[in-house]
C-alpha atoms as a PDB file:
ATOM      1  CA  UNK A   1     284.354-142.765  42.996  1.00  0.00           C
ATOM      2  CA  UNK A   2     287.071-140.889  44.729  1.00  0.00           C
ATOM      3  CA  UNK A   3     285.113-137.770  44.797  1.00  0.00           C
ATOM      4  CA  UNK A   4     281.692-139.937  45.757  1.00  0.00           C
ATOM      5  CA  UNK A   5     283.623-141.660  48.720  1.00  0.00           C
ATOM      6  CA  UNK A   6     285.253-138.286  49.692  1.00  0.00           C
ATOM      7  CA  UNK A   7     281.489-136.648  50.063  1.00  0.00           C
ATOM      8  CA  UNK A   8     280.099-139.516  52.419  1.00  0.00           C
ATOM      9  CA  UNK A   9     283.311-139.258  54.671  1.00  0.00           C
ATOM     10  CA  UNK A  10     283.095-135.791  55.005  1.00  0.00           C
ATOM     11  CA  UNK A  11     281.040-133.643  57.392  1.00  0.00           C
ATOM     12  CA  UNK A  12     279.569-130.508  57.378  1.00  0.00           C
ATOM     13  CA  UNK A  13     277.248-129.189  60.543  1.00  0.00           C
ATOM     14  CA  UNK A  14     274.365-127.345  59.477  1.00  0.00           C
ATOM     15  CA  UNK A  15     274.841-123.664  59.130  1.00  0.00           C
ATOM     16  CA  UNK A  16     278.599-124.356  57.843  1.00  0.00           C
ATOM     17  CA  UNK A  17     280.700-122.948  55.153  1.00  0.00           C
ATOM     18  CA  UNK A  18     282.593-124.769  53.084  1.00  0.00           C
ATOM     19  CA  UNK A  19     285.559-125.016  50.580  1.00  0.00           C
ATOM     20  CA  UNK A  20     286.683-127.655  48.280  1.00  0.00           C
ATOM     21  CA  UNK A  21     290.355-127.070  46.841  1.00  0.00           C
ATOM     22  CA  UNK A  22     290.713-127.926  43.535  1.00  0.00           C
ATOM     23  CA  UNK A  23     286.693-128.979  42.979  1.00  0.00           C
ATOM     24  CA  UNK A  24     287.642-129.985  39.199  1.00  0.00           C
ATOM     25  CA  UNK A  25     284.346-130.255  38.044  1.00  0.00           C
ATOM     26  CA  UNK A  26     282.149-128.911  41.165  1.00  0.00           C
ATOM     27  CA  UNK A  27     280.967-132.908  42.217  1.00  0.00           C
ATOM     28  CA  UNK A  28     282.087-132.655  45.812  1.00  0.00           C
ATOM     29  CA  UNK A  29     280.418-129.331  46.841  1.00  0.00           C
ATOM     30  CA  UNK A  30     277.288-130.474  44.597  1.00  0.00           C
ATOM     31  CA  UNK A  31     276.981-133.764  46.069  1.00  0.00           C
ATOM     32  CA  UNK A  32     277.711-132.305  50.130  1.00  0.00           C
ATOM     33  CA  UNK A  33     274.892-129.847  49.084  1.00  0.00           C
ATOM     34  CA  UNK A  34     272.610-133.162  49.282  1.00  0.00           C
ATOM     35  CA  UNK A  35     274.020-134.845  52.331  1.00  0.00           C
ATOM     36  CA  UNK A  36     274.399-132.185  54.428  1.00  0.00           C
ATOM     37  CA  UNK A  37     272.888-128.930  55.678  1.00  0.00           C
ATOM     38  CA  UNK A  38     276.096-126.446  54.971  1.00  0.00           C
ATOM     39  CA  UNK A  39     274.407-123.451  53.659  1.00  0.00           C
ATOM     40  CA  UNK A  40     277.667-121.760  51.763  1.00  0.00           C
ATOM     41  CA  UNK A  41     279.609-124.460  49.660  1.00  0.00           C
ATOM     42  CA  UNK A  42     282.540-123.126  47.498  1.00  0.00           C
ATOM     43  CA  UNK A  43     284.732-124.814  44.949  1.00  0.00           C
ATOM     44  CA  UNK A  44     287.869-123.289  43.950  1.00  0.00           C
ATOM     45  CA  UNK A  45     289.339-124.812  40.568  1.00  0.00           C
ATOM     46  CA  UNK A  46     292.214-122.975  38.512  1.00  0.00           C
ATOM     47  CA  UNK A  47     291.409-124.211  35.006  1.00  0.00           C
ATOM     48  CA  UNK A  48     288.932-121.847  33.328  1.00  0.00           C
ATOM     49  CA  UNK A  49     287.007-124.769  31.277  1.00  0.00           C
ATOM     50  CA  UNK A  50     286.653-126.867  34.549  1.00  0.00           C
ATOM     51  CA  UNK A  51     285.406-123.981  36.195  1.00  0.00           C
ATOM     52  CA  UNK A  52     282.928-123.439  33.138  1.00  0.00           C
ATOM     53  CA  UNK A  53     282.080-126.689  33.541  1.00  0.00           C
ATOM     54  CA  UNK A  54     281.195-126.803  37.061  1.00  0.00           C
ATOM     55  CA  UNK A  55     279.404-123.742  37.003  1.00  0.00           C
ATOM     56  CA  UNK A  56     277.250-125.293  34.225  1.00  0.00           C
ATOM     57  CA  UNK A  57     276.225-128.489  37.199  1.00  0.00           C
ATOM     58  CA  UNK A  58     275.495-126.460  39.996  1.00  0.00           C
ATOM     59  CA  UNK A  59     272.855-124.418  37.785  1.00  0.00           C
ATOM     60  CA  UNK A  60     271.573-127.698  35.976  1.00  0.00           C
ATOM     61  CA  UNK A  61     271.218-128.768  39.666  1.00  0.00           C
ATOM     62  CA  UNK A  62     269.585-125.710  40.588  1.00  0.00           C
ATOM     63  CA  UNK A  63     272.040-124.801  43.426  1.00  0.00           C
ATOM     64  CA  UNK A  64     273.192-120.993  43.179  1.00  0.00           C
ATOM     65  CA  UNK A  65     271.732-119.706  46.232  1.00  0.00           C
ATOM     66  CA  UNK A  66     273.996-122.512  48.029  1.00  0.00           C
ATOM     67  CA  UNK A  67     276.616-123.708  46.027  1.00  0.00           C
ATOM     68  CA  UNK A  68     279.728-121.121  44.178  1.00  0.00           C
ATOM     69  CA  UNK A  69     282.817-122.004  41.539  1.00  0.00           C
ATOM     70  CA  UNK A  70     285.405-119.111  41.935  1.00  0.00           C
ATOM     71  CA  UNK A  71     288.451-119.472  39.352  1.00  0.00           C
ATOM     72  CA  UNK A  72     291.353-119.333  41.355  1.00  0.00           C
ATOM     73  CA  UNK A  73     295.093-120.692  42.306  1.00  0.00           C
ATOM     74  CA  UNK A  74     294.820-123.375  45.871  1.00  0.00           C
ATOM     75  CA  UNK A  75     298.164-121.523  46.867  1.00  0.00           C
ATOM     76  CA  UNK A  76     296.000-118.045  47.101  1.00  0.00           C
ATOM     77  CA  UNK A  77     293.280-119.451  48.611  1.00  0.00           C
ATOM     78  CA  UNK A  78     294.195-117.503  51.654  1.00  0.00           C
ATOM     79  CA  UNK A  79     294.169-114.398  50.383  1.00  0.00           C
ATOM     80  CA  UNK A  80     290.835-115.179  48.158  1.00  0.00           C
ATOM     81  CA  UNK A  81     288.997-115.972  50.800  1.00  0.00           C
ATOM     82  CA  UNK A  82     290.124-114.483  53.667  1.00  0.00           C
ATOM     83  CA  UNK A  83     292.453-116.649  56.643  1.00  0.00           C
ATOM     84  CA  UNK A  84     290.211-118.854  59.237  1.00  0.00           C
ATOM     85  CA  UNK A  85     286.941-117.900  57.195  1.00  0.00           C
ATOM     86  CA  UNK A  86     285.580-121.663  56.355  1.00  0.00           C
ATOM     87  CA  UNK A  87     284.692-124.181  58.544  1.00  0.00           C
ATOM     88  CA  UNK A  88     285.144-127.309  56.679  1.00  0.00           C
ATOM     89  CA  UNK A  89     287.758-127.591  53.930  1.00  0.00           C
ATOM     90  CA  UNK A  90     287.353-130.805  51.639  1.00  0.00           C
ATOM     91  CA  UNK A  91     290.049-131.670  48.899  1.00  0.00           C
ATOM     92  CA  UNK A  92     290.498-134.502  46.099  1.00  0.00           C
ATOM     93  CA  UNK A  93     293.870-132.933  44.831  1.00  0.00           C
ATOM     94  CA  UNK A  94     296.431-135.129  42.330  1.00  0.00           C
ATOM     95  CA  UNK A  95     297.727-137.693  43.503  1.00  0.00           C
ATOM     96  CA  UNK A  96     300.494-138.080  41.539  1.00  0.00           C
ATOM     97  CA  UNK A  97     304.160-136.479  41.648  1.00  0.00           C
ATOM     98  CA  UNK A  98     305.823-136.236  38.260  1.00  0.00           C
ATOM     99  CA  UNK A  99     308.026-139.421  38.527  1.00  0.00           C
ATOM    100  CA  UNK A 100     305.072-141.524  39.898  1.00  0.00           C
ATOM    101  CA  UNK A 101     302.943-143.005  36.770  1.00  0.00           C
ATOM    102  CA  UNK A 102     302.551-142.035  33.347  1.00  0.00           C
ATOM    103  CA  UNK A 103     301.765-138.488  32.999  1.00  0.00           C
ATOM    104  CA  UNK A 104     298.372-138.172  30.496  1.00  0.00           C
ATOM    105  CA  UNK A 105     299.243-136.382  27.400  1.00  0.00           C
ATOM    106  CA  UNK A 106     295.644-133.962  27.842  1.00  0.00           C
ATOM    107  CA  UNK A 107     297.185-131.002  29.729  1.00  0.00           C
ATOM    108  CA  UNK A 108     293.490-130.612  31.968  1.00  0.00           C
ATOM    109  CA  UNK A 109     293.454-134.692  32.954  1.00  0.00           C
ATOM    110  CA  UNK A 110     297.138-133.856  33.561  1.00  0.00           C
ATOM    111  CA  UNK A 111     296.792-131.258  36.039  1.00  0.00           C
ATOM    112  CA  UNK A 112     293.747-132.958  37.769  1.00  0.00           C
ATOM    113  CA  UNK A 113     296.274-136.418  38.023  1.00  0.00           C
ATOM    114  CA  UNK A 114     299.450-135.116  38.701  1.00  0.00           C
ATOM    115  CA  UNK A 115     301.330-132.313  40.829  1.00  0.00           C
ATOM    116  CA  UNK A 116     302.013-130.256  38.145  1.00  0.00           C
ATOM    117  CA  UNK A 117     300.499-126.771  38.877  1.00  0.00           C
ATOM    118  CA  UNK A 118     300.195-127.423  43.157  1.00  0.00           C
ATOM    119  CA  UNK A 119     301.682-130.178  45.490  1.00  0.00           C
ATOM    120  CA  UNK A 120     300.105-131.819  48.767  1.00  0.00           C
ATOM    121  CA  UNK A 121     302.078-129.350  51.026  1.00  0.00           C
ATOM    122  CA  UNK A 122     300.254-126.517  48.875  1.00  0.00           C
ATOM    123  CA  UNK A 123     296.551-128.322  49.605  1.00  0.00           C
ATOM    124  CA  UNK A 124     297.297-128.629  53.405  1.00  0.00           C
ATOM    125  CA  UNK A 125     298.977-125.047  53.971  1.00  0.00           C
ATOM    126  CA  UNK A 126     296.116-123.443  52.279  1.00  0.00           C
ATOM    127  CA  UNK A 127     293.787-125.505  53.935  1.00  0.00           C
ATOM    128  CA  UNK A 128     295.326-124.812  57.640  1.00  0.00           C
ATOM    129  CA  UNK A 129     294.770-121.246  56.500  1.00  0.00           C
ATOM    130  CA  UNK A 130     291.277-121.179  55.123  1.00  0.00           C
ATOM    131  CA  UNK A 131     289.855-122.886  58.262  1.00  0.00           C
ATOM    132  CA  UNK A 132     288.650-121.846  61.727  1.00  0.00           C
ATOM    133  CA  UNK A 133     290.253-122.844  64.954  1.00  0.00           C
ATOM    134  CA  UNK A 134     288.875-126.241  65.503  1.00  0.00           C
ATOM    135  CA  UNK A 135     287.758-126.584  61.489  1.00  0.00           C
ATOM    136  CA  UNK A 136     287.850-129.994  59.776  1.00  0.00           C
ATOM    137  CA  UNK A 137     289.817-130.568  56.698  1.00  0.00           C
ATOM    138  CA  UNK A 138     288.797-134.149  54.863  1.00  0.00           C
ATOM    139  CA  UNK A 139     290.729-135.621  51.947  1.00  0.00           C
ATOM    140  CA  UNK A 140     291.258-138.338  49.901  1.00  0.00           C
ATOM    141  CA  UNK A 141     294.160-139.905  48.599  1.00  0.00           C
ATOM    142  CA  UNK A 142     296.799-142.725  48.019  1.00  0.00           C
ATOM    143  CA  UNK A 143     297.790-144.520  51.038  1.00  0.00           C
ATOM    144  CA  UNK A 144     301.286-144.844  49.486  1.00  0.00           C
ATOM    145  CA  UNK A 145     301.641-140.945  50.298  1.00  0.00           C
ATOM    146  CA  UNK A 146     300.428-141.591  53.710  1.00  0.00           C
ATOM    147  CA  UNK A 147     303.641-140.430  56.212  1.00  0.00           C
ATOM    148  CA  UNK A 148     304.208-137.333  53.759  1.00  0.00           C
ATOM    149  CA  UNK A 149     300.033-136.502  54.486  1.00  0.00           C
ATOM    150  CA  UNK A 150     300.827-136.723  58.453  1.00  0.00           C
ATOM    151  CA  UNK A 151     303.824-134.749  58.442  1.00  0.00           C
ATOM    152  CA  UNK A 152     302.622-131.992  56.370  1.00  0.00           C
ATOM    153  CA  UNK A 153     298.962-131.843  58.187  1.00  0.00           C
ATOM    154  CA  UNK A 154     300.935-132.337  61.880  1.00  0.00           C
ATOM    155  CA  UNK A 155     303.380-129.418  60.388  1.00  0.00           C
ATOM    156  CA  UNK A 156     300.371-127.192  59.727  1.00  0.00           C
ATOM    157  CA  UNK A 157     298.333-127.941  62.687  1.00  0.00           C
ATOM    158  CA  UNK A 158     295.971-130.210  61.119  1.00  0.00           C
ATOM    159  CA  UNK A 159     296.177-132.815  63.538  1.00  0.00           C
ATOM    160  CA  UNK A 160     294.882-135.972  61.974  1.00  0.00           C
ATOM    161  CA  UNK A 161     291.910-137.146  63.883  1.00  0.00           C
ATOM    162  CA  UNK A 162     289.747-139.640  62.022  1.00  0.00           C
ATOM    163  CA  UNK A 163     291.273-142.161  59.027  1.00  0.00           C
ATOM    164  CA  UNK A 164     289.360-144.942  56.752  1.00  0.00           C
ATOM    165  CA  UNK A 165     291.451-146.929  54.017  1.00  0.00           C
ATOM    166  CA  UNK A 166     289.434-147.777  51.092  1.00  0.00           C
ATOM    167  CA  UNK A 167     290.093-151.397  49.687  1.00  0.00           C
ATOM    168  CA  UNK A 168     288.822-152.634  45.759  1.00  0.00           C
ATOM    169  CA  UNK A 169     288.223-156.673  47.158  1.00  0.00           C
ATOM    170  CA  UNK A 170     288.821-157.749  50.834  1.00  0.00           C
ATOM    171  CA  UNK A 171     291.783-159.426  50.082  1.00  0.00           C
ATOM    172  CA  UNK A 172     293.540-156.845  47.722  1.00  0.00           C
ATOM    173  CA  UNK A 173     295.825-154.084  49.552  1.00  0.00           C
ATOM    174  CA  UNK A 174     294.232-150.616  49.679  1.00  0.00           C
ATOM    175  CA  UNK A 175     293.478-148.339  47.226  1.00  0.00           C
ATOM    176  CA  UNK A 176     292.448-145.107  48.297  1.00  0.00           C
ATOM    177  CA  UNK A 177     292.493-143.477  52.121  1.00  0.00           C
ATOM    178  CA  UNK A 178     290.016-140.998  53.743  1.00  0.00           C
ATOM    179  CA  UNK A 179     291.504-138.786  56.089  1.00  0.00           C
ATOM    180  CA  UNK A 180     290.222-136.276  58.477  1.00  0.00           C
ATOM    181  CA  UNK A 181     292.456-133.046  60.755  1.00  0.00           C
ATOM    182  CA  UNK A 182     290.720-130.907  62.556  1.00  0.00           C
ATOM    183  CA  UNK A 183     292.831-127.166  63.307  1.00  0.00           C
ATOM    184  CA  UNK A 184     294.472-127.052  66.521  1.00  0.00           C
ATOM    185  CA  UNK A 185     292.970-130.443  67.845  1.00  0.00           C
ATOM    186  CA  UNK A 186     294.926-132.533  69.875  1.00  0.00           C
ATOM    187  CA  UNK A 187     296.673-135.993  69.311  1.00  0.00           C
ATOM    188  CA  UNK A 188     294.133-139.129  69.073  1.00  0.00           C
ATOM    189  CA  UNK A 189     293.834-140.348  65.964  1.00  0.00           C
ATOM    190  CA  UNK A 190     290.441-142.860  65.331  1.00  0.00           C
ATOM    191  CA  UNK A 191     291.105-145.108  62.218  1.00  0.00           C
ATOM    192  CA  UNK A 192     287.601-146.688  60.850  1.00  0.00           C
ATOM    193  CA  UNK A 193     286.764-150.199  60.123  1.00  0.00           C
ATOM    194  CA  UNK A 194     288.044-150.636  56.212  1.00  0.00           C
ATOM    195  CA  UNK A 195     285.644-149.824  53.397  1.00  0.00           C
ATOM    196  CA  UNK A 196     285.241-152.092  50.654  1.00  0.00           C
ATOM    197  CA  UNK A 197     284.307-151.116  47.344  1.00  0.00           C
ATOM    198  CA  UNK A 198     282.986-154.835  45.993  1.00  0.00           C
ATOM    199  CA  UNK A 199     281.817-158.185  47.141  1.00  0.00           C
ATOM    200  CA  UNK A 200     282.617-159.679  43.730  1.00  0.00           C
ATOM    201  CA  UNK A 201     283.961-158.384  40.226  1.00  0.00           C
ATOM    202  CA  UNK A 202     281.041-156.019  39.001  1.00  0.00           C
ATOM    203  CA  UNK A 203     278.977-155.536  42.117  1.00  0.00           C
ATOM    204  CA  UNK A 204     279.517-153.236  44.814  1.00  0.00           C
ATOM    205  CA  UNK A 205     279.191-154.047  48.832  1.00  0.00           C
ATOM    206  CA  UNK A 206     275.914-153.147  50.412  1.00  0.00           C
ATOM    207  CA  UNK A 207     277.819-149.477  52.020  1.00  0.00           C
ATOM    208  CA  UNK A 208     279.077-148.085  48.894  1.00  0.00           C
ATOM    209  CA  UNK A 209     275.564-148.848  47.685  1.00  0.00           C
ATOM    210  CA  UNK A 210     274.157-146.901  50.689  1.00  0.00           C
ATOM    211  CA  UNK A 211     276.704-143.799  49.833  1.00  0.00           C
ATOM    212  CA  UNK A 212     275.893-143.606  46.242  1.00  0.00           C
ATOM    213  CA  UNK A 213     272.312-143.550  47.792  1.00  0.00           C
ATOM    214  CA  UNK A 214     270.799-146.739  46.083  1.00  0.00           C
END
């Protein structure tokens, strides 16, 4: 859902290029390939069988001519790419540092879960220098890790500009947040009405219905 949620926050003008660090499996490029009109989409992802894997959705979705998985390190994204050559940069990275939660014993869920092979300040440098002057960078994450996420995107000019916190029930603290920094922008921050995932155990609230595009 992460991913899903992550894709309907995010936006992409038509004409744009765009990079998701650490695209795991290739959903988030795949899935902005169908909301939006971006016509170069780009997931980076460091382990080779993720990679393989992703590859292997964006041809059974027929989208080569639009959509790209290049095997690669997020701390040498700069120098893969080239500095200020994307204009939106989208990112579902781990959540986890190693002392928070139990660490899954599958080296690949691992590495997706957990800070083990990059960090957040790793995601956010490399995003500051993958994007354009005035670029958006859009992530999703654990509000627990919320300061640390300002700091490191107001230390890398990423100046937070548009936040949503995702809640499981109404009455339940939240789960997940959306965030959005644009490069070089200046302070004024817009925080979104709260997005609930369901109206009752087992069925989901009429807008998460409308982003899965039911």
């Amino acid at each position: 859902m992460d991913a899903v949620l992550l894709s309907g926050f995010a936006q992409a003008a038509e004409g744009s290029r765009v990079l998701d660090l650490g695209t795991g499996t290739g959903i988030i490029p795949i899935l902005m390939a169908g909301k939006t009109k971006a016509t170069e989409l780009i997931g980076l992802e460091i382990q080779e069988a993720s990679a393989e894997m992703a590859n292997r959705s964006v041809i059974l979705n027929d989208l080569q001519t639009r959509v790209k998985i290049v095997q690669g390190d997020i701390k040498e994204a700069g120098q893969i790419f080239g500095a200020a050559s994307f204009d939106v940069v989208t990112s579902n990275p781990p959540y986890m540092i190693n002392s928070h939660g139990l660490q899954n014993p599958d080296a690949p869920k691992a590495i997706a879960r957990h800070e083990i092979l990059c960090d957040l300040n790793d995601v956010i440098k490399s995003a500051a220098k993958c994007l354009k002057p005035g670029g958006k960078f859009y992530m999703v994450h654990r509000p627990f890790r919320l300061t640390e996420i300002m700091v490191l995107m107001r230390e890398y000019k990423l100046e937070p500009k548009r936040m949503r916190l995702v809640y499981p029930f109404a009455d339940k603290e939240p789960s997940m947040v959306l965030i959005e920094g644009a490069r070089g922008g200046k302070p004024r921050i817009t925080v979104e009405k709260p997005l609930i995932i369901y109206e009752e155990q087992g069925k989901y609230t009429s807008e998460i219905y409308d982003i899965y595009g039911y």
